[in-house]
Protein backbone atom coordinates (compact mmCIF):
# COMPACT_ATOMS: atom_id res chain seq x y z
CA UNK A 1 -8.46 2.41 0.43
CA UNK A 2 -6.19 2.85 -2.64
CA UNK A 3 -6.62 6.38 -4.31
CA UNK A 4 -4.12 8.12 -6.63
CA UNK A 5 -4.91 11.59 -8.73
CA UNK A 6 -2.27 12.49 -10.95
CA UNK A 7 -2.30 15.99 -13.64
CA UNK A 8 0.62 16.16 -16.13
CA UNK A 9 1.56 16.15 -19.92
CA UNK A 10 2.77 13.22 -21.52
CA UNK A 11 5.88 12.08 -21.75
CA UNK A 12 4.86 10.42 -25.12
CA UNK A 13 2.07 9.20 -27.10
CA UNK A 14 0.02 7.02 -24.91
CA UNK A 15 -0.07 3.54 -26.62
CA UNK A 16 -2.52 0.56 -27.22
CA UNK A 17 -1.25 -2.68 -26.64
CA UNK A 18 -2.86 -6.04 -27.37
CA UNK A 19 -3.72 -8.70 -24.41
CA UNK A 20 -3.76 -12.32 -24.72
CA UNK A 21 -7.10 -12.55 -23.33
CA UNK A 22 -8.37 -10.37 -26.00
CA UNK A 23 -8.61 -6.88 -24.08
CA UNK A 24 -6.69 -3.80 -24.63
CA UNK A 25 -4.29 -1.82 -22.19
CA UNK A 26 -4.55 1.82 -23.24
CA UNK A 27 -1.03 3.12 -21.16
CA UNK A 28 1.10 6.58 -21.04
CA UNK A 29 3.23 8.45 -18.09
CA UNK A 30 2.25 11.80 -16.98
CA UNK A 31 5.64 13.93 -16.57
CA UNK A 32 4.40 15.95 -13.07
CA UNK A 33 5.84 19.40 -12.44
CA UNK A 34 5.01 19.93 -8.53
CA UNK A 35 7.30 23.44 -8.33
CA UNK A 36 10.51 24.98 -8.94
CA UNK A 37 13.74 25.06 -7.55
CA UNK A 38 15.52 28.26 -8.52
CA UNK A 39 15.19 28.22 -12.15
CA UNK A 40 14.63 24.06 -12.26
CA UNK A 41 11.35 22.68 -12.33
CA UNK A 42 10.39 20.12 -10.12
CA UNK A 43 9.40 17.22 -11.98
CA UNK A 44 7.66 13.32 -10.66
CA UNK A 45 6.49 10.80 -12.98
CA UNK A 46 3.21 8.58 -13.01
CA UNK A 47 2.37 5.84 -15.36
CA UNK A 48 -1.09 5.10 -15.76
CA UNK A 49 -3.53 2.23 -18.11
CA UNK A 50 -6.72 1.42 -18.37
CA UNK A 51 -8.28 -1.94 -19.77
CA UNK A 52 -11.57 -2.84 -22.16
CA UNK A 53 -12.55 -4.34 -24.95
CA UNK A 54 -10.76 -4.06 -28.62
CA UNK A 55 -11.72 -0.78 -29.40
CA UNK A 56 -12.76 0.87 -26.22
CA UNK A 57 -9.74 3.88 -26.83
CA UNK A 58 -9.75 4.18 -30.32
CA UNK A 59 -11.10 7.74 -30.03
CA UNK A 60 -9.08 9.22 -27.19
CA UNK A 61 -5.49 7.70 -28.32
CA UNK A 62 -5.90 9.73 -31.15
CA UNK A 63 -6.02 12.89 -28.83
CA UNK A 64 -2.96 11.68 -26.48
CA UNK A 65 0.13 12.86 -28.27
CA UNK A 66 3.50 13.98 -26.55
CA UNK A 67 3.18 17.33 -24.63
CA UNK A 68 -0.55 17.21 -23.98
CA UNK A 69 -1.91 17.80 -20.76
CA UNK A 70 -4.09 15.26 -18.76
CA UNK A 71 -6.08 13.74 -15.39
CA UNK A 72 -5.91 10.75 -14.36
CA UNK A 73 -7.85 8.95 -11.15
CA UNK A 74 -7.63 5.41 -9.92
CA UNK A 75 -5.67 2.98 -7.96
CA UNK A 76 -2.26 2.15 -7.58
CA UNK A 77 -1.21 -1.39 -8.63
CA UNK A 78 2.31 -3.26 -9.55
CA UNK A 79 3.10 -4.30 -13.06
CA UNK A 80 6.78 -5.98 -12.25
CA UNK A 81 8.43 -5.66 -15.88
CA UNK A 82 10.83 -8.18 -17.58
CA UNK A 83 14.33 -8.73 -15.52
CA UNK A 84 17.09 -7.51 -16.94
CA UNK A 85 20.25 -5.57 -16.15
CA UNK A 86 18.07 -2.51 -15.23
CA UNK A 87 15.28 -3.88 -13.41
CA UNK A 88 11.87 -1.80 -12.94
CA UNK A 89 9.71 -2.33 -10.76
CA UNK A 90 6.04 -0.44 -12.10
CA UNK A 91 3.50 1.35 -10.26
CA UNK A 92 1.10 2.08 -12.43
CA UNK A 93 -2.48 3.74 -11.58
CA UNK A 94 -5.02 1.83 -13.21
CA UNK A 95 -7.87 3.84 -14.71
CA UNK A 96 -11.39 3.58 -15.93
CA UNK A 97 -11.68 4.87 -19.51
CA UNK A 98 -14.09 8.01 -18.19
CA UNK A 99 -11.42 9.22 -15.59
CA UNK A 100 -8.92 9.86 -18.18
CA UNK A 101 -9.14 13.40 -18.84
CA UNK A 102 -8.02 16.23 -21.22
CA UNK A 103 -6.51 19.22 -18.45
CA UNK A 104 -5.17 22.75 -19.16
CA UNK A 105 -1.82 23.27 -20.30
CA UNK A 106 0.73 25.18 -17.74
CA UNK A 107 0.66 25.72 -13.91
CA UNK A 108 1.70 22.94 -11.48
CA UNK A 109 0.65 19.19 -12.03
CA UNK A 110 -0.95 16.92 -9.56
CA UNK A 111 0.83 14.19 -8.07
CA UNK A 112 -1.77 12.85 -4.82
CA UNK A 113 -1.99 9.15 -3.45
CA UNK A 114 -4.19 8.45 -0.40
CA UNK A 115 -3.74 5.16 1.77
CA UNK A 116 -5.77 3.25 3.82
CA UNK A 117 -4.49 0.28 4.93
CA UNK A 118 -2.07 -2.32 7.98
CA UNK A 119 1.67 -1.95 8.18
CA UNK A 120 2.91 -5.61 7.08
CA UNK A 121 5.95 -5.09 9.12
CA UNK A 122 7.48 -2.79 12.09
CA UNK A 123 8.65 0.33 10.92
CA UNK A 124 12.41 0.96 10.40
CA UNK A 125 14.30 4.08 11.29
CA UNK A 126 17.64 5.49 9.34
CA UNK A 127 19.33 8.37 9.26
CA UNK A 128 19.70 10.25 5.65
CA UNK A 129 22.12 12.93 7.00
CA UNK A 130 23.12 15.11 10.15
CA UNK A 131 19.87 16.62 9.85
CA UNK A 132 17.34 14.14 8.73
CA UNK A 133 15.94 10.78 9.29
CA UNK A 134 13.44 8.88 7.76
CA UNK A 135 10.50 6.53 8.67
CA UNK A 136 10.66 3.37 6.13
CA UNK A 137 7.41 0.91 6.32
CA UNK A 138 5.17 -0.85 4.15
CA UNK A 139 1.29 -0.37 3.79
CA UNK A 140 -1.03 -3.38 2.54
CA UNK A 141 -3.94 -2.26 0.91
CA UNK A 142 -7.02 -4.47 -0.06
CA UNK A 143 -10.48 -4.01 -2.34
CA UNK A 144 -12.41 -6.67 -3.94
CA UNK A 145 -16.15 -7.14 -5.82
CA UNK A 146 -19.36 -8.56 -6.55
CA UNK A 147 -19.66 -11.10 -9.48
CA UNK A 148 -22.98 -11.83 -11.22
CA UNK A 149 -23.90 -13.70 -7.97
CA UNK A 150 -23.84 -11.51 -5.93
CA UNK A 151 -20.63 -12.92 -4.08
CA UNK A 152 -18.11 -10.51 -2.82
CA UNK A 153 -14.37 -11.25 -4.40
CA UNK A 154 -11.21 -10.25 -2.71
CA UNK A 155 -8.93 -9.27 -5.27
CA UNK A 156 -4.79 -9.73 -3.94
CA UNK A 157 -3.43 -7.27 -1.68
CA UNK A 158 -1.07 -4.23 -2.59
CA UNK A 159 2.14 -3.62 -1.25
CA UNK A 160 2.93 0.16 -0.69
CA UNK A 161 6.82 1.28 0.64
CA UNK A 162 6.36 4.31 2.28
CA UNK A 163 9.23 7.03 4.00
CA UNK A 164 8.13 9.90 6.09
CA UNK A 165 11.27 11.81 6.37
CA UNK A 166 11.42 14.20 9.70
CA UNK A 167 13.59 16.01 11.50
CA UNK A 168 16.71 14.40 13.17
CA UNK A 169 15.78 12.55 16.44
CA UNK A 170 12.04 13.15 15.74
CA UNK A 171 11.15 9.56 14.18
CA UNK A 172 11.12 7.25 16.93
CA UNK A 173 8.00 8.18 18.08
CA UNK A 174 6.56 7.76 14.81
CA UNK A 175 8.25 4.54 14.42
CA UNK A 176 6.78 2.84 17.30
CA UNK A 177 3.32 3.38 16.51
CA UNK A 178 3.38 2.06 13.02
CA UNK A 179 3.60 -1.34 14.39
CA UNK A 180 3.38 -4.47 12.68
CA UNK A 181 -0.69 -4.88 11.80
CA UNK A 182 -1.95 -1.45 12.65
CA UNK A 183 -4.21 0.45 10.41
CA UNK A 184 -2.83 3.50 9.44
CA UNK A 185 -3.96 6.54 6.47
CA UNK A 186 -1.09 7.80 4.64
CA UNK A 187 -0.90 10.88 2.21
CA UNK A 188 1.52 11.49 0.34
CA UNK A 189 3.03 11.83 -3.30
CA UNK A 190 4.63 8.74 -5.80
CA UNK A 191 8.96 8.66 -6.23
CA UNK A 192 11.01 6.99 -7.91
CA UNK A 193 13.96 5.64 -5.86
CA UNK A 194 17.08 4.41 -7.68
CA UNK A 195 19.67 1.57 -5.76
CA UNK A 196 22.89 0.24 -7.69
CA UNK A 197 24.11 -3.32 -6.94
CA UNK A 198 27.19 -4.55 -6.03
CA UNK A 199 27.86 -4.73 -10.03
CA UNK A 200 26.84 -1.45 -10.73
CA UNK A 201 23.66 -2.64 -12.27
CA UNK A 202 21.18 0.43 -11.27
CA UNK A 203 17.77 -0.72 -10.45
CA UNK A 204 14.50 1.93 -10.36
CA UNK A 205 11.83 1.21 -7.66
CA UNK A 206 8.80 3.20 -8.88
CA UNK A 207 6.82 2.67 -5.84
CA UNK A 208 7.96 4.17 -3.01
CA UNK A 209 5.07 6.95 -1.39
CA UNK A 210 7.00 9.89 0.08
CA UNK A 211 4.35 10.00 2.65
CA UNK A 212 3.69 13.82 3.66
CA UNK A 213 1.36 12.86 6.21
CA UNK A 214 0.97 9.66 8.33
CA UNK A 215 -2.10 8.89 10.79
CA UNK A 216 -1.50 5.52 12.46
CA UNK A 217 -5.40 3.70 13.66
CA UNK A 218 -6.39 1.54 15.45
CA UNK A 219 -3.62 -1.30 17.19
CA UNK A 220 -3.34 -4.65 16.07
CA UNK A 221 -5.78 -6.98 18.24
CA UNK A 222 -4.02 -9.94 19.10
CA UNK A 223 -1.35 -12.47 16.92
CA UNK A 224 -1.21 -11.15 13.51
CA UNK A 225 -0.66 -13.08 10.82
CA UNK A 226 2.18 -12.59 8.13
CA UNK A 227 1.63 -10.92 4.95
CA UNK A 228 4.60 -11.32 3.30
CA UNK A 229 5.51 -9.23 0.17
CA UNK A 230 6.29 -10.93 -3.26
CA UNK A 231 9.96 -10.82 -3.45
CA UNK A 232 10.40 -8.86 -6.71
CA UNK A 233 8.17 -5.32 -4.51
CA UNK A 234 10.65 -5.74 -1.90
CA UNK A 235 13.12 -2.93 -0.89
CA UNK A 236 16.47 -2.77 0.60
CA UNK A 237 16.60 -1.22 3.94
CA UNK A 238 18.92 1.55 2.73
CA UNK A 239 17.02 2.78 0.01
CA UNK A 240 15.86 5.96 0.59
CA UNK A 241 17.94 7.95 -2.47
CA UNK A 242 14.83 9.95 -3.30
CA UNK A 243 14.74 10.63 -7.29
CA UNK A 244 14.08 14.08 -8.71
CA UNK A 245 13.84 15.17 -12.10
CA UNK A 246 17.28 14.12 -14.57
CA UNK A 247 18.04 12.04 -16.79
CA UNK A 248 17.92 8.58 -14.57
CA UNK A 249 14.08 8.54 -14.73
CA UNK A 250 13.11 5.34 -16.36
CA UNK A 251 11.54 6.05 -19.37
C-alpha cells in the first residue's frame, strides 16, 4: 500500500503542461505548515499532479492561484528531473482529478504518508548526535491493474527511504527486525533532505519518509531475491540532514 494525504496552500499557480502522448499533467506544491516553533512556523513541502485528457483541468486551474488552500490524496511516485548542478530528485503524489480539493484557509496543514510494503535492504544504524540516532532503510511498495481483459498488470515498484530517529542506544533493536525482505507498515510524514558533494554542488532528495511510526510483519521466508533501486533514488548512507522550512527548499 502507497497512501499520501497532504493539506496546504500553494506555493504558486498550479500549471498545465503538455505530454507527448497527448495527455495533460495538471501539477502544483502544497507549502505544509505542521506547527510552530517559537514564533517560526513549521513548514514541509509536497508536490502533487494528476493526468487526463486535453482539457480534463481547464476548470479547476483557473481556481489554483498562489496562496490558496487545498487537499490532495493519492500515491507517492518518483519523477527524477533533468541532471544538472543541483540535482532533484521528485516525489510527487499523483492524484485523480476528483481528489484535488479546495480546503479552508488557516490552521495546520496535513502532511500523512502510509506504507505498506518489504525492506529491499538491512536496515542501517547512525548516530545524528550525543543524543540521537537514526534508523535508515528503504521500503518497496507495489500496485498494479486490470486491462480490458480482465488481466491483472503489475505496474514497477516504488522505492521509499525511510529514517526513524530514536533515542540514543535505542535503534538496534529496531534495526534488526527490519531485515532485508520483511513486510513492514510505516507512518510517517514526507522531507526533504539536502547532501553537498565533494564540489559543493548541493543536491535535494525529496523522498525521504521521516517515519513516526514503524511496524515490521511478517519475516522473509526463505532466499530473497534482490530488488535493487534505480541508481538516480539512491541515498548516501550519511544523509540524514533533515530539511525544515528556509530558503534551501527546492522550488
Amino acid at each position: 500500500m502507497n497512501k499520501m494525504i497532504a493539506l496546504g496552500t500553494l506555493t504558486k499557480d498550479a500549471v498545465i503542461t503538455d505530454l507527448e502522448s497527448g495527455r495533460q499533467r495538471l501539477g502544483g506544491t502544497l507549502a505544509v505548515k505542521e506547527g510552530m516553533t517559537g514564533d517560526k512556523p513549521i513548514m514541509s513541502y509536497v508536490a502533487f499532479a494528476s493526468f487526463g485528457p486535453k482539457g480534463f483541468a481547464d476548470e479547476i486551474v483557473k481556481t489554483m492561484k498562489e496562496g490558496e488552500a487545498f487537499s490532495v490524496f493519492g500515491k507517492l511516485n518518483k519523477t527524477p528531473s533533468e541532471k544538472d548542478s543541483n540535482v532533484y530528485d521528485n516525489a510527487t503524489i499523483e492524484v485523480r482529478l476528483g481528489n484535488i480539493r479546495p480546503a479552508g484557509k488557516g490552521g495546520l496543514g496535513l502532511n500523512r504518508i502510509t506504507l505498506i510494503g518489504n525492506v529491499t535492504g538491512d536496515a542501517r544504524l547512525n548516530s545524528v548526535n550525543d543524543e540521537t540516532d537514526v534508523v535508515n532503510f528503504t521500503v518497496a511498495t507495489n500496485d498494479g491493474y486490470r486491462n480490458e481483459a480482465g488481466e491483472w498488470i503489475d505496474n514497477p515498484p516504488v522505492f521509499h527511504e525511510c529514517s526513524r530517529f530514536v533515542k540514543k542506544g535505542s535503534g538496534a533493536k529496531l534495526q534488526e527486525k527490519l531485515m532485508k525482505g520483511r513486510e513492514v507498515e510505516v507512518e510517517g510524514t514526507l522531507r526533504y533532505t539536502k547532501s553537498t558533494s565533494k564540489t559543493n554542488n548541493k543536491t535535494y532528495h525529496a523522498h525521504v519518509i521521516r517515519a513516526e511510526e514503524v511496524i515490521p510483519g511478517r519475516k522473509p521466508q526463505g532466499k530473497v531475491e534482490d530488488q535493487a533501486m534505480p541508481a538516480e533514488q539512491q541515498l548516501p548512507q550519511d544523509v540524514i540532514d533533515q530539511q525544515q522550512a528556509g530558503d534551501d527548499i527546492p522550488f
